[in-house]
C-alpha atoms as a PDB file:
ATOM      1  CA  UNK A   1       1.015   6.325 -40.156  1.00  0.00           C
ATOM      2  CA  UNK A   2       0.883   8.635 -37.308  1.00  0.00           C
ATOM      3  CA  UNK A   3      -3.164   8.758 -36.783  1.00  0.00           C
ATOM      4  CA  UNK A   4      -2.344   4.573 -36.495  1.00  0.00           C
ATOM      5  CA  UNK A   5      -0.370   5.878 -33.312  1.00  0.00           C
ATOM      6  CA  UNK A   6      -2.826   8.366 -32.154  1.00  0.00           C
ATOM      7  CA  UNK A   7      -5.494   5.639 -32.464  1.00  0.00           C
ATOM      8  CA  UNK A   8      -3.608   2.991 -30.435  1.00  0.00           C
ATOM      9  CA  UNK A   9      -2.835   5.512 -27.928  1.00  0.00           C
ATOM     10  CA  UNK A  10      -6.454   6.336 -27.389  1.00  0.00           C
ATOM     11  CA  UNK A  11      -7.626   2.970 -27.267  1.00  0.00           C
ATOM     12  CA  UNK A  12      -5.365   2.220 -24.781  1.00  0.00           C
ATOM     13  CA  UNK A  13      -6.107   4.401 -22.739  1.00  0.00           C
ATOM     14  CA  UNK A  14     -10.044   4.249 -23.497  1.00  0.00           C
ATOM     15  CA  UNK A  15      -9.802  -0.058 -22.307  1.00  0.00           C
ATOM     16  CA  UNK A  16      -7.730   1.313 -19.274  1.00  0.00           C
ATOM     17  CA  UNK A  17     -10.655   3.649 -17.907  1.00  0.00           C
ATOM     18  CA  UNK A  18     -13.535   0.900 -19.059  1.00  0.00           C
ATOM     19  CA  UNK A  19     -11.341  -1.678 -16.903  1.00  0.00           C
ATOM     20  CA  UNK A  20     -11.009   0.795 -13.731  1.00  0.00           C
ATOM     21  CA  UNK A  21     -14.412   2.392 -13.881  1.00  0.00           C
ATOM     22  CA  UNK A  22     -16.440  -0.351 -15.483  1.00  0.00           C
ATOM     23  CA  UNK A  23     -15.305  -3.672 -14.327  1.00  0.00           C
ATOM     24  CA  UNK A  24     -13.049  -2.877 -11.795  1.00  0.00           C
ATOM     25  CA  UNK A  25     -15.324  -1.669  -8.839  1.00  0.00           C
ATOM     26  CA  UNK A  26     -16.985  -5.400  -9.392  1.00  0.00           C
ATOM     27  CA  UNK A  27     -14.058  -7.376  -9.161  1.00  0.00           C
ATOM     28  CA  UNK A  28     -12.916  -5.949  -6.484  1.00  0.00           C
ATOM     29  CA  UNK A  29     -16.434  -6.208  -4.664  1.00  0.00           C
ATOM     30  CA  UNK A  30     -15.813 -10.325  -5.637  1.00  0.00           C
ATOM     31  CA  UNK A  31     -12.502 -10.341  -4.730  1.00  0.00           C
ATOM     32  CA  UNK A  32     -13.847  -9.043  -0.702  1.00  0.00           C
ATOM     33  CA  UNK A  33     -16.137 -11.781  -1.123  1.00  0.00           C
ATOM     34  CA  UNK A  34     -13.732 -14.323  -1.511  1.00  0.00           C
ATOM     35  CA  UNK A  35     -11.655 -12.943   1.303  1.00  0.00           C
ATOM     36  CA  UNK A  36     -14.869 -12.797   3.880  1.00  0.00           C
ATOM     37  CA  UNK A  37     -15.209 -16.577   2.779  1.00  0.00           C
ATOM     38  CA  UNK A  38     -11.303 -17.505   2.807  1.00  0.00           C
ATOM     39  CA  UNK A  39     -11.212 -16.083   6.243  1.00  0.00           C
ATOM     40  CA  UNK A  40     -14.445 -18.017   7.380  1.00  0.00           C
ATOM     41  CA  UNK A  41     -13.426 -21.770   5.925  1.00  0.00           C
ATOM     42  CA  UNK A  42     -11.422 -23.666   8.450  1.00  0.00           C
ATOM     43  CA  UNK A  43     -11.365 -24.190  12.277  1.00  0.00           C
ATOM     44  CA  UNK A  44     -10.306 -20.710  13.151  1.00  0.00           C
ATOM     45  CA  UNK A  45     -11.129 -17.518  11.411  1.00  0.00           C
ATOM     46  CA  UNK A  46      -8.372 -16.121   9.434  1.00  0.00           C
ATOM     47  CA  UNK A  47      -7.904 -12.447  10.445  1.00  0.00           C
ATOM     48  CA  UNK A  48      -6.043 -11.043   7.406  1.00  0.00           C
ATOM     49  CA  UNK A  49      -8.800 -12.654   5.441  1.00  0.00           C
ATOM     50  CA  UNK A  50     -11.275 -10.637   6.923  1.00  0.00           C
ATOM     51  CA  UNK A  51      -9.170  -7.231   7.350  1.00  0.00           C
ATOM     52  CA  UNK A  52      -8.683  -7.844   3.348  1.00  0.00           C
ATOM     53  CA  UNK A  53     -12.143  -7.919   2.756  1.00  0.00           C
ATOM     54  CA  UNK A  54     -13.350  -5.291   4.967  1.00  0.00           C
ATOM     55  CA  UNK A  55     -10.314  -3.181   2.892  1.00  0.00           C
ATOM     56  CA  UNK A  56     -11.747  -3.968  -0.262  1.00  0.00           C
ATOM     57  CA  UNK A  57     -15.083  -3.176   0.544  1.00  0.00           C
ATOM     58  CA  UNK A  58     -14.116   0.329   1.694  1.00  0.00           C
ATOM     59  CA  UNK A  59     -12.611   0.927  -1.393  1.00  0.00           C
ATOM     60  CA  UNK A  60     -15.540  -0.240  -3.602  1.00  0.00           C
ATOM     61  CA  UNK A  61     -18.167   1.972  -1.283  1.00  0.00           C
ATOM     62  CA  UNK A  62     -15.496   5.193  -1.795  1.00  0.00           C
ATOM     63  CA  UNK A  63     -15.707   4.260  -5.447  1.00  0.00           C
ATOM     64  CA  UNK A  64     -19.528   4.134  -5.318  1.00  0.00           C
ATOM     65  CA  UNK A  65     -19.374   7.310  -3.478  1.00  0.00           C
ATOM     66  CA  UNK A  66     -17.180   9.514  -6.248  1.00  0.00           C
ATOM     67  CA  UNK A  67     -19.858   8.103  -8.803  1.00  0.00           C
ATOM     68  CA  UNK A  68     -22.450   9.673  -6.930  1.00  0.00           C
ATOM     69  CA  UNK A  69     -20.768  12.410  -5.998  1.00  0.00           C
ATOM     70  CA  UNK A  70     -19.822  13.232  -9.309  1.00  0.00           C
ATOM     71  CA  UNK A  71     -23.694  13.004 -10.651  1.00  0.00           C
ATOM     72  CA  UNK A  72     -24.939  15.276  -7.905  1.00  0.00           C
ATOM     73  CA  UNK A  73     -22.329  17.392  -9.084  1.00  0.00           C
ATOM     74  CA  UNK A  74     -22.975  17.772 -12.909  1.00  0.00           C
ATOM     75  CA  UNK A  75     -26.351  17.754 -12.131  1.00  0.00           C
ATOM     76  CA  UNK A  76     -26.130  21.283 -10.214  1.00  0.00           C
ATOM     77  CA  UNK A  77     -23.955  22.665 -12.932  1.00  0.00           C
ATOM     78  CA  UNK A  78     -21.129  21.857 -10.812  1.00  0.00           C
ATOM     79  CA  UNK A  79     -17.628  20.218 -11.528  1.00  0.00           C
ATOM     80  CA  UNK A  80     -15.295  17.653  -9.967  1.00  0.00           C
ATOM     81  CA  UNK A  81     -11.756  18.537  -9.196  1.00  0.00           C
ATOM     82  CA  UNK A  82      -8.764  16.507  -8.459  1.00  0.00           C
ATOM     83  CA  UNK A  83      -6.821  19.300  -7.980  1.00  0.00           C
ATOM     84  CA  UNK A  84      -5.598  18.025  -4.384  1.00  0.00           C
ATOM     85  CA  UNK A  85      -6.213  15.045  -2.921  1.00  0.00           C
ATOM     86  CA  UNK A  86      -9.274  14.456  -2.121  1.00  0.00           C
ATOM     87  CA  UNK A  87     -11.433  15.774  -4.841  1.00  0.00           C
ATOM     88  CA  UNK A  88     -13.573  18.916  -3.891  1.00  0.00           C
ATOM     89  CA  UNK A  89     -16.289  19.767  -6.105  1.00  0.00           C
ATOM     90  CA  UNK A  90     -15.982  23.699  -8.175  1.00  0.00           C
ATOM     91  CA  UNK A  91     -17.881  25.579 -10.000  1.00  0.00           C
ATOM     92  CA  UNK A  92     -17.723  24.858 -14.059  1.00  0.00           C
ATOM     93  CA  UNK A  93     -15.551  27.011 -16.090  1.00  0.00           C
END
């Protein structure tokens, strides 16, 4: 009964990451779309539409960024550490 548990936990946890890393950088990247166009429709442009999506955009091209960071990384024998908070990039151990 308690590898049921340990099972559970780690598909929890494995549908968490595949929601953040995998579908999570495009639904954000849709949800700036929507705000660019929510801001546009109308007589006057809607200013916290716009800031919204501009926000969300940032934080899918930081997201984009990590990825590639973190490639670059592996691929010089490298690691990525989130030791503080921005990550820094260390040698493997």
């Amino acid at each position: 009964m308690n590898n049921v548990g340990f099972a559970v936990d780690g598909a929890w946890r494995v549908l968490l990451a595949g929601l953040a890393l995998g579908a999570g950088l495009p639904i954000l990247f849709a949800l700036g779309i929507r705000s660019m166009a929510w801001s546009a429709a109308g007589p006057a442009p809607r200013v916290a539409g716009r800031v919204a999506g501009y926000g969300l955009f940032a934080i899918v091209l930081l997201g984009i960024a990590l990825g590639i960071t973190f490639i670059v990384a592996t691929g010089f024998g490298k690691a990525l550490s989130f030791e503080h908070i921005y990550p820094t990039i260390v040698p493997k151990h």
